[in-house]
N, C-alpha and C. Protein backbone atom coordinates (compact mmCIF):
# COMPACT_ATOMS: atom_id res chain seq x y z
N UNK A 1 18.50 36.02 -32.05
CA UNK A 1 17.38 36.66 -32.70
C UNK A 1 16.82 37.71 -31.74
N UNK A 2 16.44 38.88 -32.34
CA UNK A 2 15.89 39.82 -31.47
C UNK A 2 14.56 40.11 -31.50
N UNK A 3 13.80 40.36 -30.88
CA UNK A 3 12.39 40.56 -30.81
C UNK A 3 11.72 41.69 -30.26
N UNK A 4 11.14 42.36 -31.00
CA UNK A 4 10.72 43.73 -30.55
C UNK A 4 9.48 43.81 -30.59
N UNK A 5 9.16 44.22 -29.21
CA UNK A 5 7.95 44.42 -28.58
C UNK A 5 7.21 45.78 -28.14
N UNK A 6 6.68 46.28 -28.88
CA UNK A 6 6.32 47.47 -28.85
C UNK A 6 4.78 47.51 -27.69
N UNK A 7 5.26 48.93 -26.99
CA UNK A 7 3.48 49.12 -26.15
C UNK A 7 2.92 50.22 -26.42
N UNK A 8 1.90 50.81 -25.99
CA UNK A 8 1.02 51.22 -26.70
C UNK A 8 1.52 53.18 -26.18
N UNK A 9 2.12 53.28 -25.43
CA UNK A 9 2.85 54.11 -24.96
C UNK A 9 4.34 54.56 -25.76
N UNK A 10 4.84 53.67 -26.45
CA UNK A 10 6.19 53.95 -27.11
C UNK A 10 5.78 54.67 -28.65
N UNK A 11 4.63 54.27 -29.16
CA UNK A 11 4.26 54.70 -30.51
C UNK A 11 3.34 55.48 -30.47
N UNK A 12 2.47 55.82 -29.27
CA UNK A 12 1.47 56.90 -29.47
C UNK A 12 0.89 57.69 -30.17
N UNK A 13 -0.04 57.61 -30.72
CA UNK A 13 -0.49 58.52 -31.73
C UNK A 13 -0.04 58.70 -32.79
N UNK A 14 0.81 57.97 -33.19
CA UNK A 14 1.98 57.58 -34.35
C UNK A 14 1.01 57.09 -35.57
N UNK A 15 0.08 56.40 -35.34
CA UNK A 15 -1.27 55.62 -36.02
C UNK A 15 -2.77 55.31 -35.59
N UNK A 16 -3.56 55.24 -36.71
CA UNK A 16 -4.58 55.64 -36.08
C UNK A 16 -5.59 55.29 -36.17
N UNK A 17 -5.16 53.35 -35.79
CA UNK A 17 -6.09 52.40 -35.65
C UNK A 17 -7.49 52.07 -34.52
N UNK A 18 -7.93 50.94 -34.48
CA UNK A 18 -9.18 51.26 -34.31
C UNK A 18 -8.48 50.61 -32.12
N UNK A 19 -9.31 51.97 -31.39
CA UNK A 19 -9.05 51.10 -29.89
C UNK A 19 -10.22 50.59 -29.31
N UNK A 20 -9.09 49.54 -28.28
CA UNK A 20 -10.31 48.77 -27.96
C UNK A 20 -10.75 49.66 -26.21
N UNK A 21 -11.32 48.73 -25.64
CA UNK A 21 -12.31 49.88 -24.68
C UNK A 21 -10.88 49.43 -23.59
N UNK A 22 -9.49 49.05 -23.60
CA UNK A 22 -8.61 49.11 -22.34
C UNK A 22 -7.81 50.18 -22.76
N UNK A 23 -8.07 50.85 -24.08
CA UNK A 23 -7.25 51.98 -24.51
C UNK A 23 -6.47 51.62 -25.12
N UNK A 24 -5.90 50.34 -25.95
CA UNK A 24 -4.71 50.16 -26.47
C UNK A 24 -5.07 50.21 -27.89
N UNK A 25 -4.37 50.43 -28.66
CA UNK A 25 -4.18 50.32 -30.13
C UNK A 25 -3.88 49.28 -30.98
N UNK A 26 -4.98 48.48 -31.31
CA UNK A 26 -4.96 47.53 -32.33
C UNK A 26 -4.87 47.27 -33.55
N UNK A 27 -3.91 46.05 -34.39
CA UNK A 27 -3.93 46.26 -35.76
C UNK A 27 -4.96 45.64 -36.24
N UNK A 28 -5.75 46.01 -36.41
CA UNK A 28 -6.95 44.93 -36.54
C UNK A 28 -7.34 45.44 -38.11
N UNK A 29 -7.90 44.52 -38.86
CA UNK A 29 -8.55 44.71 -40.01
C UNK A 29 -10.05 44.19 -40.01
N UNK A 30 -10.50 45.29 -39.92
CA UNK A 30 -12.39 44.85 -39.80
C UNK A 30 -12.86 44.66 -40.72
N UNK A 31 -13.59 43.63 -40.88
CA UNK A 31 -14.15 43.19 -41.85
C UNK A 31 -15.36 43.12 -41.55
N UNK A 32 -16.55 43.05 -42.33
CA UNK A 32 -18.53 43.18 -42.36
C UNK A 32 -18.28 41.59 -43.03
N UNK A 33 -19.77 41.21 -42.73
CA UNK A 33 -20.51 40.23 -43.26
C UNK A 33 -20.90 40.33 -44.23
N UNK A 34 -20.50 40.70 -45.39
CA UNK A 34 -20.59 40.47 -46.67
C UNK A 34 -18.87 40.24 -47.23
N UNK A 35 -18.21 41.12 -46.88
CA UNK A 35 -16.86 40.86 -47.12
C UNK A 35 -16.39 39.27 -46.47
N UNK A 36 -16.63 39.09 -45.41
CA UNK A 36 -16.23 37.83 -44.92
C UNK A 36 -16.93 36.56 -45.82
N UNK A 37 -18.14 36.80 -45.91
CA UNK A 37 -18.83 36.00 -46.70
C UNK A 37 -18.08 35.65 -48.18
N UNK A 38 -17.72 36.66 -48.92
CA UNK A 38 -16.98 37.00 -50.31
C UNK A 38 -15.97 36.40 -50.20
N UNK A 39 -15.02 36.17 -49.29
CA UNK A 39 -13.46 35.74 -48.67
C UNK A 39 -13.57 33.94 -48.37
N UNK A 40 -14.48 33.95 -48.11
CA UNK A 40 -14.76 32.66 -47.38
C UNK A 40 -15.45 31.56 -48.98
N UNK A 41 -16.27 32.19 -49.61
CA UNK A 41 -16.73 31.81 -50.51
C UNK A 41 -15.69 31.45 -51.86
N UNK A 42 -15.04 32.40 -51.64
CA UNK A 42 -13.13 32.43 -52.49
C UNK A 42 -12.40 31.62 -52.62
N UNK A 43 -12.31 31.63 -51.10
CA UNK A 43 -10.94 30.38 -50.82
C UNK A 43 -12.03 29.39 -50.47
N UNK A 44 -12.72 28.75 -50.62
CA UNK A 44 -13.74 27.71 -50.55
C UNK A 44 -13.58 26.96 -52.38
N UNK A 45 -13.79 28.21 -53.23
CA UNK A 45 -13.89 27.47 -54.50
C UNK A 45 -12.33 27.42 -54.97
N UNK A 46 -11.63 28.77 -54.83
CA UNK A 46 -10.08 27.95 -55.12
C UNK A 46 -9.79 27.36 -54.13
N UNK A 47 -9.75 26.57 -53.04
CA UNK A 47 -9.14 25.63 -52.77
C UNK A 47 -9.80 24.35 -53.31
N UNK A 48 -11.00 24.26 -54.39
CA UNK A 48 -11.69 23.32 -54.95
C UNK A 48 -13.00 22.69 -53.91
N UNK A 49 -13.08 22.95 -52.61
CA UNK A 49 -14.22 22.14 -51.97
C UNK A 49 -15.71 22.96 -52.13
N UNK A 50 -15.41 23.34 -53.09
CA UNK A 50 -17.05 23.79 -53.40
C UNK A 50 -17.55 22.78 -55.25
N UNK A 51 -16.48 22.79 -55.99
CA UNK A 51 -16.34 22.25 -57.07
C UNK A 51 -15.58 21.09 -57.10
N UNK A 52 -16.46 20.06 -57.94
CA UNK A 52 -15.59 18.93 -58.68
C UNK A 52 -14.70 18.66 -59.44
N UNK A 53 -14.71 20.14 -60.50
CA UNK A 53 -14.00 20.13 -60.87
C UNK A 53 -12.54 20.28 -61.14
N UNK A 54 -11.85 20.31 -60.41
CA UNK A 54 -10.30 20.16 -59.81
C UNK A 54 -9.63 18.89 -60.39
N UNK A 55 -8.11 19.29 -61.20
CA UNK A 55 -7.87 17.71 -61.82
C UNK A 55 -7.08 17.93 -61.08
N UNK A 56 -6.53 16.31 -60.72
CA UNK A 56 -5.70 15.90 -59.54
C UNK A 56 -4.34 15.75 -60.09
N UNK A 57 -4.22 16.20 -61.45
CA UNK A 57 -3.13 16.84 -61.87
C UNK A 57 -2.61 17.86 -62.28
N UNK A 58 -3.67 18.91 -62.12
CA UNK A 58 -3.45 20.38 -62.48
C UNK A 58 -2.48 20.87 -61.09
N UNK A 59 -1.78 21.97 -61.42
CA UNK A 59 -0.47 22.83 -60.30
C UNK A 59 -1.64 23.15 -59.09
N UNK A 60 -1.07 23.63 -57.75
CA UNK A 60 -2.43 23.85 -57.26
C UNK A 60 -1.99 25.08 -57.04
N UNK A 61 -3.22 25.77 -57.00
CA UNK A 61 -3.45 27.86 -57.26
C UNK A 61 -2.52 28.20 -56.64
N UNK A 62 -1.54 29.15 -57.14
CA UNK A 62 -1.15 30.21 -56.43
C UNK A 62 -1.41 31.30 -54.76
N UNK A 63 -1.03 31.09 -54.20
CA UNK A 63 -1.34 31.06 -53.01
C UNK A 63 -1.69 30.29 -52.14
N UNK A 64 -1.84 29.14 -52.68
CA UNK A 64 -3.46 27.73 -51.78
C UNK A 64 -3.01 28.07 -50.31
N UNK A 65 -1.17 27.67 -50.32
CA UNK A 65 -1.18 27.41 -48.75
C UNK A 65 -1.62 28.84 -47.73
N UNK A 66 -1.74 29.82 -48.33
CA UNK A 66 -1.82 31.39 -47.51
C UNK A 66 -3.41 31.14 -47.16
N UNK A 67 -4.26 30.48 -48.32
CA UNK A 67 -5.64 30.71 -48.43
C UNK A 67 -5.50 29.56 -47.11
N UNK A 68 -5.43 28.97 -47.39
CA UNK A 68 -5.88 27.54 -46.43
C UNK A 68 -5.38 27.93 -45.04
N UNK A 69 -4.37 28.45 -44.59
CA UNK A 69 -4.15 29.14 -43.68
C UNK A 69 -4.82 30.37 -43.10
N UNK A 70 -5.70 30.76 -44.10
CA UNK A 70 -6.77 32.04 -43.75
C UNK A 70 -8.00 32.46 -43.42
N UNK A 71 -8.47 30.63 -44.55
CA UNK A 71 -9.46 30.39 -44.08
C UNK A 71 -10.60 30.20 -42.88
N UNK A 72 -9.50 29.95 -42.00
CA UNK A 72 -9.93 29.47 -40.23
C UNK A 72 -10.65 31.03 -39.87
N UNK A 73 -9.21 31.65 -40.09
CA UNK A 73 -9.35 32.97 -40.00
C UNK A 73 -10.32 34.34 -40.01
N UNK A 74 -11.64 33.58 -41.11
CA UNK A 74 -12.55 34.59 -41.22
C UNK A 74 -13.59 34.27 -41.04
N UNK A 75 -13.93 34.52 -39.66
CA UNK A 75 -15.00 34.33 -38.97
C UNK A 75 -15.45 35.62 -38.28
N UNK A 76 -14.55 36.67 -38.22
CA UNK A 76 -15.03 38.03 -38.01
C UNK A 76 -13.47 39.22 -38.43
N UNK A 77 -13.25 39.90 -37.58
CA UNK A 77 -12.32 41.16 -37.83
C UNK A 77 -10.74 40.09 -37.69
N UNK A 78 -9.68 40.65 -38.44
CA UNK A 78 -8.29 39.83 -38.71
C UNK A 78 -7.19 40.98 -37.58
N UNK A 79 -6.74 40.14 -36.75
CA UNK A 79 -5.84 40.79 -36.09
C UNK A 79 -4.48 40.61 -36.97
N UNK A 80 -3.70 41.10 -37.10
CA UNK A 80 -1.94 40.67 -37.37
C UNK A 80 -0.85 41.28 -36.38
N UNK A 81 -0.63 40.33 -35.88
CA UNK A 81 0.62 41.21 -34.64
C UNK A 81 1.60 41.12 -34.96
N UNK A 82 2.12 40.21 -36.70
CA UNK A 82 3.54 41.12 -37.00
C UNK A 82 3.17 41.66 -38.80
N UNK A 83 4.26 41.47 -39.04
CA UNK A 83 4.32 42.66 -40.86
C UNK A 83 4.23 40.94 -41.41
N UNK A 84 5.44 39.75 -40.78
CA UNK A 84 4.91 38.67 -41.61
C UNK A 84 3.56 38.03 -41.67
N UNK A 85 2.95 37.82 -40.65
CA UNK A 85 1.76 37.69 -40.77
C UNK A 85 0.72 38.32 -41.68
N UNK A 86 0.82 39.61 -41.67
CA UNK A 86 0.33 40.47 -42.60
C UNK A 86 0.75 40.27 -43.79
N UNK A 87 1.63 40.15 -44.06
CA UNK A 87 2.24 39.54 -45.43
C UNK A 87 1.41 38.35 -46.32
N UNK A 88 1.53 37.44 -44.92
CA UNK A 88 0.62 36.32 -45.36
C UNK A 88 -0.90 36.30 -45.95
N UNK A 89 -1.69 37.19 -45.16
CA UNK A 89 -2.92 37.56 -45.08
C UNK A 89 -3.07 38.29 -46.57
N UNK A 90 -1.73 39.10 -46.89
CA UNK A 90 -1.83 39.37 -48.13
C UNK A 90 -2.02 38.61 -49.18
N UNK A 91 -1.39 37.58 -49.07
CA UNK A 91 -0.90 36.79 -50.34
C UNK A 91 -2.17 36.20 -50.42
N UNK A 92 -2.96 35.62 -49.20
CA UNK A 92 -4.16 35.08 -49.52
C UNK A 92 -5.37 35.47 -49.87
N UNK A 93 -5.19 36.81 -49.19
CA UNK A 93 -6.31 37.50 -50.01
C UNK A 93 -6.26 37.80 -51.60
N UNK A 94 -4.83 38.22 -52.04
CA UNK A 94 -4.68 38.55 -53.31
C UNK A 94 -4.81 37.41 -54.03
N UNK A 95 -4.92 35.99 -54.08
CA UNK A 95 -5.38 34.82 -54.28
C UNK A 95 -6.94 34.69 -54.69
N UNK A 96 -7.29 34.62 -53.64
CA UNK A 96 -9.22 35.01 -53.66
C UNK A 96 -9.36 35.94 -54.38
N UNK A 97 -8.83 36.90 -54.54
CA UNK A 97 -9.28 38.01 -55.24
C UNK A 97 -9.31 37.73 -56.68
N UNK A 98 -8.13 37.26 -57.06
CA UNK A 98 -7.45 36.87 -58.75
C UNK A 98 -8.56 36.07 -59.11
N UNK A 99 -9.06 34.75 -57.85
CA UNK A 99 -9.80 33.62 -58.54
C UNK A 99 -11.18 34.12 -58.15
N UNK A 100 -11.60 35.25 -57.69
CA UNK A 100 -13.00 35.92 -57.97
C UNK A 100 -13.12 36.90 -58.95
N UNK A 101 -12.05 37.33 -59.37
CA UNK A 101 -11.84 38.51 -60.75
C UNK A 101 -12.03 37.37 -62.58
N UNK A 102 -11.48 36.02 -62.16
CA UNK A 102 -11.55 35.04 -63.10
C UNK A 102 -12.93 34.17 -62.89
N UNK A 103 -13.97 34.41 -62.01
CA UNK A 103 -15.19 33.65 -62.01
C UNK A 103 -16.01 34.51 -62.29
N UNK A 104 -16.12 35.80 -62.02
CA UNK A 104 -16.57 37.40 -62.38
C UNK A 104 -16.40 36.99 -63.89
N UNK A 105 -15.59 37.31 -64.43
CA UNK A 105 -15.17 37.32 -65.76
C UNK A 105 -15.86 36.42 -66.82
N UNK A 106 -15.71 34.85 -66.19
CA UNK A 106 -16.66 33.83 -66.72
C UNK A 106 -17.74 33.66 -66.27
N UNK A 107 -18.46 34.50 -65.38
CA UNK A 107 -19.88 34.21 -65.02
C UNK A 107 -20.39 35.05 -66.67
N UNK A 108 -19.52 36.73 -66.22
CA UNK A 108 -20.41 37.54 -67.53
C UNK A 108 -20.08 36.86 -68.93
N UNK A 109 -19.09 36.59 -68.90
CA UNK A 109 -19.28 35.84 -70.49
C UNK A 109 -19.80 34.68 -70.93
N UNK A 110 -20.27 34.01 -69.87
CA UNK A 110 -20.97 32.54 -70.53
C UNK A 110 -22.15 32.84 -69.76
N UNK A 111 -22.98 34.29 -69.61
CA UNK A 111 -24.36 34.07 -69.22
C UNK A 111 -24.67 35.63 -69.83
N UNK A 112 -24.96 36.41 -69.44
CA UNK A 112 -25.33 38.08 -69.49
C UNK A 112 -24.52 38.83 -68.40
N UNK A 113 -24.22 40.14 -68.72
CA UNK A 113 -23.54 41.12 -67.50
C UNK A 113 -24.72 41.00 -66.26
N UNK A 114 -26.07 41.18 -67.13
CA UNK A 114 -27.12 41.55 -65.49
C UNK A 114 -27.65 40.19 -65.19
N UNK A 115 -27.04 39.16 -65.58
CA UNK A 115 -27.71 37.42 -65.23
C UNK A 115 -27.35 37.41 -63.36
N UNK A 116 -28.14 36.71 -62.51
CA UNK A 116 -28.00 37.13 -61.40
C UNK A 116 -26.60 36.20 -60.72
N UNK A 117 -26.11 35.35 -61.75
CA UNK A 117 -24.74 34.87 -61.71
C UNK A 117 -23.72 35.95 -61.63
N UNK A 118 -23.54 36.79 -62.62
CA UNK A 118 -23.12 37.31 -62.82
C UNK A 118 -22.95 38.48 -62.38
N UNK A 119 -23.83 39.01 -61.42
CA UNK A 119 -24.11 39.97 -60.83
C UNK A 119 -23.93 39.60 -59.30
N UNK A 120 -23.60 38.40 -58.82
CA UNK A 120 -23.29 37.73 -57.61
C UNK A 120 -22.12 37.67 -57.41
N UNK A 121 -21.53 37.15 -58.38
CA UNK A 121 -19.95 37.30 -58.51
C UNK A 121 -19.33 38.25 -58.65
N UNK A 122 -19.88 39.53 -58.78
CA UNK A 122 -19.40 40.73 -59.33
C UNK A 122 -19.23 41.46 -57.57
N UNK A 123 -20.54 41.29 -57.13
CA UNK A 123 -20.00 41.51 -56.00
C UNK A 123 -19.34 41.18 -54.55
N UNK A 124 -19.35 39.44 -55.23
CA UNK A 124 -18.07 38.77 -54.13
C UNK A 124 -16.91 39.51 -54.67
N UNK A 125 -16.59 39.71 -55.91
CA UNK A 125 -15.40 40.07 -56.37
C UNK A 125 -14.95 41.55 -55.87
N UNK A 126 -15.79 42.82 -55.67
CA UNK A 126 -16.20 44.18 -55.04
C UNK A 126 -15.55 43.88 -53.76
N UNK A 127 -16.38 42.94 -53.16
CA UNK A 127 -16.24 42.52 -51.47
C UNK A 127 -14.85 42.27 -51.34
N UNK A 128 -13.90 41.53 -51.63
CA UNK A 128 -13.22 40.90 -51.54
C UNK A 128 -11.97 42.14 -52.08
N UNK A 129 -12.13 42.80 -53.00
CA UNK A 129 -11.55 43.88 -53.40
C UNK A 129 -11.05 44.68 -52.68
N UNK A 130 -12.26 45.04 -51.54
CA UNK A 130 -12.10 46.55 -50.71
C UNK A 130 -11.35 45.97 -49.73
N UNK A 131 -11.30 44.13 -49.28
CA UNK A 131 -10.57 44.23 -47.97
C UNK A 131 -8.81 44.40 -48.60
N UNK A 132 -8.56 43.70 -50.10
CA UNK A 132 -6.94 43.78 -50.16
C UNK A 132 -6.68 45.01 -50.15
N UNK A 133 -7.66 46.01 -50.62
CA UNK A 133 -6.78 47.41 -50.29
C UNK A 133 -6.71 47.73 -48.72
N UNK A 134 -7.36 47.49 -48.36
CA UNK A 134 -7.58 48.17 -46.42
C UNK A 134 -5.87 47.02 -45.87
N UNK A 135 -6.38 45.35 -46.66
CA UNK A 135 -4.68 44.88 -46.17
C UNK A 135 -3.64 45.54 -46.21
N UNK A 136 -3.62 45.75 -47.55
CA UNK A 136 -2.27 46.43 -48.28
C UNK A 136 -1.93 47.42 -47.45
N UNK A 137 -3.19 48.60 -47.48
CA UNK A 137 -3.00 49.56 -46.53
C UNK A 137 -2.07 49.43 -45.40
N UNK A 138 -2.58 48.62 -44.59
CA UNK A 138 -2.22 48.40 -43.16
C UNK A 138 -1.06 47.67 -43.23
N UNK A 139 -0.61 46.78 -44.28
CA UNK A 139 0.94 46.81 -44.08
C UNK A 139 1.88 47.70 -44.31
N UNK A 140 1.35 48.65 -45.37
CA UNK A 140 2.49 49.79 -45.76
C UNK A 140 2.33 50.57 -44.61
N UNK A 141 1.14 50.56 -42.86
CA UNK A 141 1.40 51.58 -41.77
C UNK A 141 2.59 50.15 -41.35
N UNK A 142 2.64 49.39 -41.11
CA UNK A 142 3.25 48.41 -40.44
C UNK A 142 4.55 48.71 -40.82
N UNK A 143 4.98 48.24 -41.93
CA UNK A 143 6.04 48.63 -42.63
C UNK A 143 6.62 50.40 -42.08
N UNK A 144 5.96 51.14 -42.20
CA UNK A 144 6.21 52.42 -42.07
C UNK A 144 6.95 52.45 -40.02
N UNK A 145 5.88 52.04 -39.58
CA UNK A 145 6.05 51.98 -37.87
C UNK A 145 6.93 50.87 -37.36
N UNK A 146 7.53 50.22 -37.92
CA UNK A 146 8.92 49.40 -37.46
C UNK A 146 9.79 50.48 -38.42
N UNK A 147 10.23 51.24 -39.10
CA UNK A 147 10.88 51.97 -39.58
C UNK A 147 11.15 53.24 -39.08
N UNK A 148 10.02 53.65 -38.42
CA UNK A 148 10.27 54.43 -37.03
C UNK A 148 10.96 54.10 -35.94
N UNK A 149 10.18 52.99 -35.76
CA UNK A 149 11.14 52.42 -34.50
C UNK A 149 12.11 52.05 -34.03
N UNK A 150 12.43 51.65 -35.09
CA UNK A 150 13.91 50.18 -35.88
C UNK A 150 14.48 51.75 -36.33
N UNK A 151 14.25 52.52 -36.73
CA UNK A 151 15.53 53.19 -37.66
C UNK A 151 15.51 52.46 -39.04
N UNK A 152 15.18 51.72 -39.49
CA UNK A 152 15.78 50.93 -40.87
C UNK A 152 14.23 50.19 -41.22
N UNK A 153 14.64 50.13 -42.07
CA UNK A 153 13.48 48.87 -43.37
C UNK A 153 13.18 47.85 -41.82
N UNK A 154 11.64 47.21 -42.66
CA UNK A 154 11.81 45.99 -42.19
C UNK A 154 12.34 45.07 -43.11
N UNK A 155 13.15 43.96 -42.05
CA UNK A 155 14.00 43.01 -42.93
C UNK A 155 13.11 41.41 -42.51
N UNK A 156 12.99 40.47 -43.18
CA UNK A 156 12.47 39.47 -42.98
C UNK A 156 12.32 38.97 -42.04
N UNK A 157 13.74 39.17 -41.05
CA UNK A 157 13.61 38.67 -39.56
C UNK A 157 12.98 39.69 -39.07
N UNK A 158 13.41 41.07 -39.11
CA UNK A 158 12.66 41.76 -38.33
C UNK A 158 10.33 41.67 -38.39
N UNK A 159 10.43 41.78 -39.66
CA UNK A 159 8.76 41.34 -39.78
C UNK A 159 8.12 40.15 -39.14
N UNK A 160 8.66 38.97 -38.80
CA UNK A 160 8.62 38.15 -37.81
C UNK A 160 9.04 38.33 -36.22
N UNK A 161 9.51 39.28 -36.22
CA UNK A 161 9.76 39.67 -34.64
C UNK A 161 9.00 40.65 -33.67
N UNK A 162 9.19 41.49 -35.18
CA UNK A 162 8.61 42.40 -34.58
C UNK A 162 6.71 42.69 -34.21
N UNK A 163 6.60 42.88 -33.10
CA UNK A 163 5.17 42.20 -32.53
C UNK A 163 4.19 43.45 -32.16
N UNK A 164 3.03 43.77 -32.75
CA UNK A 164 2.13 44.09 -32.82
C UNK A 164 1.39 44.74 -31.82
N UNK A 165 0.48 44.95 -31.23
CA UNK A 165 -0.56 44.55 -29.79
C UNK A 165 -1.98 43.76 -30.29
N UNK A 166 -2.16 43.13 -29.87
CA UNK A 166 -3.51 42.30 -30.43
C UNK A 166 -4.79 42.56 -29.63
């Protein structure tokens, strides 16, 4: 297996993420305290520990294991130091998102659009929105910058190998 380790000198100016004060270039995805809040509040109710209601024979959500794995995770800005990781981060956010676009949905229809239910959920659902695009984003630079590097696609092994700066 090969592993590629990129420094902050080989890709230079190639992208044009956020640095930290030693000068290096991080993949970092920043997130605010309302977005984290929105994310956290997400995968809190689909993974069921906010609600009772969960049957212990229904499939469990789409994504659970990405969320539950992500959860730890958002306590401030999300580093990813490879494309799989990022991958992951995807799947869980796009999770939270689906099951805040479906509580959005049933807040406004079983109360009013301006009920303050409904208007709460609307903007966990907003919150939670803006970070899968900034994800998405940042994997299609990821994707793009092992394709520079590599010469070729990333391939499954390579998105696991290939390593980041954190």
């Amino acid at each position: 297996m090969r592993t590629y380790i990129f420094s902050r000198g080989e890709v230079a100016g190639l992208l044009s993420h956020d640095q930290s004060p030693s000068g290096r270039k991080d993949m970092i995805l920043r997130c605010n305290f309302e977005e984290l809040g929105a994310l956290r509040n997400g995968a809190h109710t689909l993974l069921g520990e906010r609600s009772g209601e969960r049957s212990p024979v229904a499939a469990p959500p789409k994504g659970r294991e990405e969320v539950e794995g992500l959860l730890p995770r958002l306590t401030g800005d999300l580093t990813m130091e490879t494309l799989a990781d990022q991958r992951r981060v995807l799947k869980g956010v796009m999770a939270i998102v689906a099951h805040l676009k479906e509580e959005m949905d049933l807040s406004v229809l079983t109360t009013h659009p301006a009920d303050e239910s409904a208007v709460s959920s609307y903007f966990f659902y907003a919150h939670a929105l803006a970070v899968l695009q900034r994800v998405s984003d940042l994997g299609q630079e990821m994707e793009a910058l092992i394709e520079v590097v590599t010469g070729a696609p990333a391939t499954p092994e390579v998105a696991a190998t290939f390593r980041f700066p954190s």
